[in-house]
C-alpha atoms as a PDB file:
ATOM      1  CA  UNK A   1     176.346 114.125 149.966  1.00  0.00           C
ATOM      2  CA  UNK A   2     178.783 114.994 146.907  1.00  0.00           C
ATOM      3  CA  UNK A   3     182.358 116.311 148.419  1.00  0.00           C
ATOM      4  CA  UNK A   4     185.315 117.595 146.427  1.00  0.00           C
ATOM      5  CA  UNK A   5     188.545 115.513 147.109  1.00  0.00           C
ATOM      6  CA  UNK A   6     190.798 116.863 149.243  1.00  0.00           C
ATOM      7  CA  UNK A   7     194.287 115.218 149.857  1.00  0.00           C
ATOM      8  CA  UNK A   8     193.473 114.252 153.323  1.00  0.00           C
ATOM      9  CA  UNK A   9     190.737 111.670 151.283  1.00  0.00           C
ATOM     10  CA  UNK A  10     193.558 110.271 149.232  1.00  0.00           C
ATOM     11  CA  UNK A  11     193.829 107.181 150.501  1.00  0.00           C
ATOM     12  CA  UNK A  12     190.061 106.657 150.639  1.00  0.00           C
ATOM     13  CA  UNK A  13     190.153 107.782 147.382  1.00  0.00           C
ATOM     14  CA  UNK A  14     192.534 105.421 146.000  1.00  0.00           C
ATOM     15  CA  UNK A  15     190.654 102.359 147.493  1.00  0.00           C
ATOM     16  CA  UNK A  16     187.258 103.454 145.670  1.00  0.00           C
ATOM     17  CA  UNK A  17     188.789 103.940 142.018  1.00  0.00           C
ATOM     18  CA  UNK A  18     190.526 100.468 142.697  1.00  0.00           C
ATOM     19  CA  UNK A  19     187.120  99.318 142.061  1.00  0.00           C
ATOM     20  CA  UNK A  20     187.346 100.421 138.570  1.00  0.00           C
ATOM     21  CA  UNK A  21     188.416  97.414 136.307  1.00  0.00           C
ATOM     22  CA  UNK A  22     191.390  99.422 134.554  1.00  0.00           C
ATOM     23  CA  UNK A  23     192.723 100.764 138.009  1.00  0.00           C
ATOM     24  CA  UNK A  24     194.017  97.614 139.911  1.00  0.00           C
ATOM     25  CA  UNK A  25     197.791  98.393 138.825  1.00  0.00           C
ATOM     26  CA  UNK A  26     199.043 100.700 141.703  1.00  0.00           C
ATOM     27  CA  UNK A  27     201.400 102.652 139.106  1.00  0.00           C
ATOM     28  CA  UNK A  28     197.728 103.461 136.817  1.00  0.00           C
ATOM     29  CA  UNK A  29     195.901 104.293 140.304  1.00  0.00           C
ATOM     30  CA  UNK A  30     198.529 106.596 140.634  1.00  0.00           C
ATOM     31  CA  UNK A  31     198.395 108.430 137.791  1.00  0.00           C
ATOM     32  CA  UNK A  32     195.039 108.986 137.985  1.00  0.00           C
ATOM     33  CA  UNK A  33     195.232 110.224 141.022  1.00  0.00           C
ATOM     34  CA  UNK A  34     197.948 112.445 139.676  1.00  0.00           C
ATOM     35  CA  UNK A  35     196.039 113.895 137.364  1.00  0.00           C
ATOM     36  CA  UNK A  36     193.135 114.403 139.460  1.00  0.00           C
ATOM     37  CA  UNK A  37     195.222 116.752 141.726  1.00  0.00           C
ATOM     38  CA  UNK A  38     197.525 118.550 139.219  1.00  0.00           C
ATOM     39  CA  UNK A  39     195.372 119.033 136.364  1.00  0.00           C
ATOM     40  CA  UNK A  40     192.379 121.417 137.078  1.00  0.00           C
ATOM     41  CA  UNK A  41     189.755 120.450 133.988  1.00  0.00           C
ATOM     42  CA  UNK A  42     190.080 116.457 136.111  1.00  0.00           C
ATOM     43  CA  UNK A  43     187.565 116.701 139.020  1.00  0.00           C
ATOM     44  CA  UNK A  44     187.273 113.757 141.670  1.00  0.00           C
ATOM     45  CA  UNK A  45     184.088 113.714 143.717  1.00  0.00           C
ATOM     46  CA  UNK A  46     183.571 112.107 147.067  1.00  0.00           C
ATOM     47  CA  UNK A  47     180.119 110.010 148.400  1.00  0.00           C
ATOM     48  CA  UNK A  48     179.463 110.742 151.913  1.00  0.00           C
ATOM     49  CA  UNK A  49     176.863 108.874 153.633  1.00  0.00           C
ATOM     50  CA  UNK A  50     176.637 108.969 157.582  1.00  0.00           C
ATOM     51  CA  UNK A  51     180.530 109.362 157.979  1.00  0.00           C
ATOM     52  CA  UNK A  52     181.992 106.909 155.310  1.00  0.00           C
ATOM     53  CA  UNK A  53     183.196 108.059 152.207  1.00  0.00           C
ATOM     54  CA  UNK A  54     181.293 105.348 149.847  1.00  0.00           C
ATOM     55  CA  UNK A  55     181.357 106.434 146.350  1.00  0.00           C
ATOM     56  CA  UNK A  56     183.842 108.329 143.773  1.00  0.00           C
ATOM     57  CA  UNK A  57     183.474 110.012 140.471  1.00  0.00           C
ATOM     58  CA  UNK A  58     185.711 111.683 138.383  1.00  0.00           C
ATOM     59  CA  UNK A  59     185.216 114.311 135.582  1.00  0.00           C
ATOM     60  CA  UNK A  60     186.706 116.057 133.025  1.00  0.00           C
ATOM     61  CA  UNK A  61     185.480 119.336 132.433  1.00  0.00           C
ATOM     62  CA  UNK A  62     185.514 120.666 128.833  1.00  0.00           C
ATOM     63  CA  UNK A  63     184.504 123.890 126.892  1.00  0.00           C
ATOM     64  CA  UNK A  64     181.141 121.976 126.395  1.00  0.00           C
ATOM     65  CA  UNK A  65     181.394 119.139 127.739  1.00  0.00           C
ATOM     66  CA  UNK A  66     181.832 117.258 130.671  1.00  0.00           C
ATOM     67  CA  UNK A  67     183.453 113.397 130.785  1.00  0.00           C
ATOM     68  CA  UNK A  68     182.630 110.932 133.541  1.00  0.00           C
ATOM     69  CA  UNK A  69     186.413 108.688 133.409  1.00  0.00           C
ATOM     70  CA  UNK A  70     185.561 107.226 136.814  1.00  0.00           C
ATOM     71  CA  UNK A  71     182.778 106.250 139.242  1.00  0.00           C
ATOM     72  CA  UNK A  72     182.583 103.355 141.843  1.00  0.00           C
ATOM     73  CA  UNK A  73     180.804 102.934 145.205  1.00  0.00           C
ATOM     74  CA  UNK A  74     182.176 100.481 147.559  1.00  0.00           C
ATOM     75  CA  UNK A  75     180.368  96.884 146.931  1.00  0.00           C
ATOM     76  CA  UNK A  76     179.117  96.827 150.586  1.00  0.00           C
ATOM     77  CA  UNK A  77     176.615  99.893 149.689  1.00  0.00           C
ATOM     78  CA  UNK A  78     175.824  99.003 146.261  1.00  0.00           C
ATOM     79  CA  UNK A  79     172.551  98.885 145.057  1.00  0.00           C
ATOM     80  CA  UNK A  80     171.011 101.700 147.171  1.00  0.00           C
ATOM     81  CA  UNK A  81     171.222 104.262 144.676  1.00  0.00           C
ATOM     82  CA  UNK A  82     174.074 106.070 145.086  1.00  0.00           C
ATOM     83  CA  UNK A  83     175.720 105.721 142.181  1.00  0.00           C
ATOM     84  CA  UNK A  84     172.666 107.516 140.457  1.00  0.00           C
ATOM     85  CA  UNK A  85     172.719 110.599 143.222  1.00  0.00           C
ATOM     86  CA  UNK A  86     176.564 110.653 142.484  1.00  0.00           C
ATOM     87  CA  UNK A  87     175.577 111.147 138.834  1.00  0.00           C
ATOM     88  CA  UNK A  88     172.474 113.386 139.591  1.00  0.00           C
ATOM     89  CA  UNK A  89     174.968 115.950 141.844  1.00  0.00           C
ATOM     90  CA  UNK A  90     177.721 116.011 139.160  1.00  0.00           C
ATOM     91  CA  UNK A  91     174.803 117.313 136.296  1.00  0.00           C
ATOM     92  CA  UNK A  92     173.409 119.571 139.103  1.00  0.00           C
ATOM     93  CA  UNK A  93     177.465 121.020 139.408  1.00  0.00           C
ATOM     94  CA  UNK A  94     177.902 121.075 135.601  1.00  0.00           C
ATOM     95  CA  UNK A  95     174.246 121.852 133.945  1.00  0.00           C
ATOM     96  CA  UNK A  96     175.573 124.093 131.723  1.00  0.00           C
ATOM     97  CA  UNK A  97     177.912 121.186 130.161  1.00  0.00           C
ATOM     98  CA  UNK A  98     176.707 117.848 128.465  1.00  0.00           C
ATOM     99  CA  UNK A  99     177.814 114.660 130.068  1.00  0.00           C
ATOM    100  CA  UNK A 100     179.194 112.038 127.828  1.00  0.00           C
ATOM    101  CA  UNK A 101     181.128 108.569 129.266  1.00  0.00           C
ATOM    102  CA  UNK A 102     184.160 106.668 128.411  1.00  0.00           C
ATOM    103  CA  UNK A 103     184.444 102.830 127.182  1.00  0.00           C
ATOM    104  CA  UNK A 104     184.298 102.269 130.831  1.00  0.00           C
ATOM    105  CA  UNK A 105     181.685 104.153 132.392  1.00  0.00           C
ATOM    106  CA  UNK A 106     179.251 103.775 129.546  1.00  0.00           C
ATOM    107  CA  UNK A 107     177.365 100.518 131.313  1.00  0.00           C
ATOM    108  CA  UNK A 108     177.149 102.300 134.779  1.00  0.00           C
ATOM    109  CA  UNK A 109     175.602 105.712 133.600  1.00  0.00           C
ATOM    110  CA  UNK A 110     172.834 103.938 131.193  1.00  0.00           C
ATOM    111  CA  UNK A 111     171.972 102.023 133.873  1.00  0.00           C
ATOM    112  CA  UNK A 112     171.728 105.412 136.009  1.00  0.00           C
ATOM    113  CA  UNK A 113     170.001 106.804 133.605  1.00  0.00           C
ATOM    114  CA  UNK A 114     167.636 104.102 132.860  1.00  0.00           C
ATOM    115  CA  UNK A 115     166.399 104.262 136.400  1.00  0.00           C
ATOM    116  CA  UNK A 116     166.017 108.122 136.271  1.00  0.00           C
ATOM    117  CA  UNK A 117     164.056 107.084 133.383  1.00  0.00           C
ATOM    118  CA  UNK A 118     162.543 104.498 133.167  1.00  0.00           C
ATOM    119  CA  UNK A 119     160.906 102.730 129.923  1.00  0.00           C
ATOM    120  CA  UNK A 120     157.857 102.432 129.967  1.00  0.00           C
ATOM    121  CA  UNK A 121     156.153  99.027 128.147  1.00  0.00           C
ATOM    122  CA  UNK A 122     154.404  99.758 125.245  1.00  0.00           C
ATOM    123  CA  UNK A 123     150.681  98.800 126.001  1.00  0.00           C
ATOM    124  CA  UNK A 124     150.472  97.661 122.108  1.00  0.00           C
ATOM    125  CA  UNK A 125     150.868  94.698 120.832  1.00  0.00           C
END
């Protein structure tokens, strides 16, 4: 289940976006956390499954747009599909915006997307 971030999270929070390669130096994780809390077009997004937090994504809204700068689960639950639901709740929130990606989300929604939709192989040869 998708949950906004609240403070209480914060430390949780940090520890997921540390997973994110540009967001091992404490003083970056910082000010994206920063950012998430005092600007209001930055959105950060909780995964809950069971009672662990698991996953985070974070958005910036625009007039038309929406930009995925963050999203990480935590390695131990990887490969179950969350990432994709995390990506599938944020469009469900926001499906009157498009969704683009940064330089460093770019690899992790195509692969989302790819197995939302999957190519099919051409039966020609």
């Amino acid at each position: 289940m998708l949950v906004k971030y609240k403070k209480l999270n914060e430390k949780i929070a940090m520890g997921l976006l540390s997973f994110m390669p540009r967001e091992h130096d404490l003083q970056t994780l910082q000010n994206s956390m920063d950012r998430y809390t005092e600007d209001p077009n930055w959105q950060l997004y909780l995964w809950k499954q069971d009672e662990d937090l698991v996953g985070v994504i974070g958005i910036e809204l625009d007039e038309l747009t929406f930009t995925v700068h963050h999203a990480a689960v935590n390695p131990s639950f990887r490969n179950e599909g969350i990432g994709q639901k995390m990506i599938e709740k944020v469009q469900q929130l926001h499906e009157t915006l498009a969704m683009c990606s940064t330089h460093e989300t770019k690899d992790f929604l195509e692969k989302c997307w790819a197995n939302q939709y999957p190519l099919k192989e051409s039966l020609e040869k």
